[in-house]
Protein backbone atom coordinates (compact mmCIF):
# COMPACT_ATOMS: atom_id res chain seq x y z
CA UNK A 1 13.51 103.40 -10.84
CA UNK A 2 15.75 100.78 -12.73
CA UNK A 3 16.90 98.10 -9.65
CA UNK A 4 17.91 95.35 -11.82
CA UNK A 5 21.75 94.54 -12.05
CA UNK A 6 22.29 97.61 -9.61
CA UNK A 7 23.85 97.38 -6.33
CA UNK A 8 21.49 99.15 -3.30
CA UNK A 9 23.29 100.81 -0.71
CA UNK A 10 20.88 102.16 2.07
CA UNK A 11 21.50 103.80 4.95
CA UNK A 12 19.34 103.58 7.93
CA UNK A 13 19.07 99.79 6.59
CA UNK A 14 18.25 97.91 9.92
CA UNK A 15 15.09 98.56 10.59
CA UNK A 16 11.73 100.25 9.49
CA UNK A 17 11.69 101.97 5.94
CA UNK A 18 15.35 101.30 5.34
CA UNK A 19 15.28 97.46 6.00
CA UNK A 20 11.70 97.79 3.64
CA UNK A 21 13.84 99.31 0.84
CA UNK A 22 16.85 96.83 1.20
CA UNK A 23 14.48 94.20 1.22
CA UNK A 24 12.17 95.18 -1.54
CA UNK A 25 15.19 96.14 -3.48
CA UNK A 26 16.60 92.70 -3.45
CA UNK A 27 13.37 90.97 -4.21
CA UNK A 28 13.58 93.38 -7.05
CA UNK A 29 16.81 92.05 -8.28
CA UNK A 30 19.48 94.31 -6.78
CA UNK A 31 22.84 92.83 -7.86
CA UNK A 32 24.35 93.29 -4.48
CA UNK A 33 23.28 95.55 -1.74
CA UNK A 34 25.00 97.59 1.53
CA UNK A 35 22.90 97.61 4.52
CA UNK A 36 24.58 100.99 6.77
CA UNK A 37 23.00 100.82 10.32
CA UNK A 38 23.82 103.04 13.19
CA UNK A 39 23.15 99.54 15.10
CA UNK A 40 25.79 96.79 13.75
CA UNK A 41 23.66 94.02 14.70
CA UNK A 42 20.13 95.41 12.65
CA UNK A 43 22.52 96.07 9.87
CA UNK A 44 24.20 92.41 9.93
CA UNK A 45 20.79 90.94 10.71
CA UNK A 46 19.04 92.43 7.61
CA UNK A 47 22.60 92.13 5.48
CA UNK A 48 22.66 88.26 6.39
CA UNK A 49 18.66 87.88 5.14
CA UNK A 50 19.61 89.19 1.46
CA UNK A 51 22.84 88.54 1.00
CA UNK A 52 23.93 91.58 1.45
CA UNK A 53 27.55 93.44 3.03
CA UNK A 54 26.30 95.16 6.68
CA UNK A 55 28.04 98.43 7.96
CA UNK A 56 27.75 100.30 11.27
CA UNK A 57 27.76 103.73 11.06
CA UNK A 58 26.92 106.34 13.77
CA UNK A 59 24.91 108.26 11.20
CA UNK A 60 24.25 111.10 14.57
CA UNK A 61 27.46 112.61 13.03
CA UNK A 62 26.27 113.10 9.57
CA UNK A 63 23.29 114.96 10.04
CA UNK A 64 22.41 114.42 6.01
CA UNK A 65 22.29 110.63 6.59
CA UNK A 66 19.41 110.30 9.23
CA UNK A 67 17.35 109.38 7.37
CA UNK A 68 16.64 106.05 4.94
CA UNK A 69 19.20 106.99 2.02
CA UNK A 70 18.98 104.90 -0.78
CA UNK A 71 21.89 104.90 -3.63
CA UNK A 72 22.13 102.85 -6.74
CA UNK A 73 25.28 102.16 -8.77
């Protein structure tokens, strides 16, 4: 998967597997990333580590987004 120049927007961001991906997909040269977090605070702590934009989002309400959801544009 091409990650260079791209900007990562996962869901599920704040901690475990999501906060992995964000992570690894910075190191990995992400242009920009979104970190979306059910819990603001995971999501800003993660978003302020790479740079990245942090949004809370009760995901319990979108039952296709509960799990680590990576998108690349």
């Amino acid at each position: 998967m091409q990650i260079k120049d791209k900007v990562a927007i996962v869901t599920g961001g704040g901690s475990g597997i999501g906060e992995a991906l964000a992570i690894r997909f910075h190191d990995e040269g992400a242009s920009g990333g979104v970190v979306v977090d059910r819990d603001g605070s995971n999501a800003e702590r993660v978003a302020q580590t790479i740079g990245a934009t942090a949004v809370e989002l009760d995901a319990v309400s979108y039952t296709h987004l509960t799990l680590p959801t990576i998108l690349l544009v």
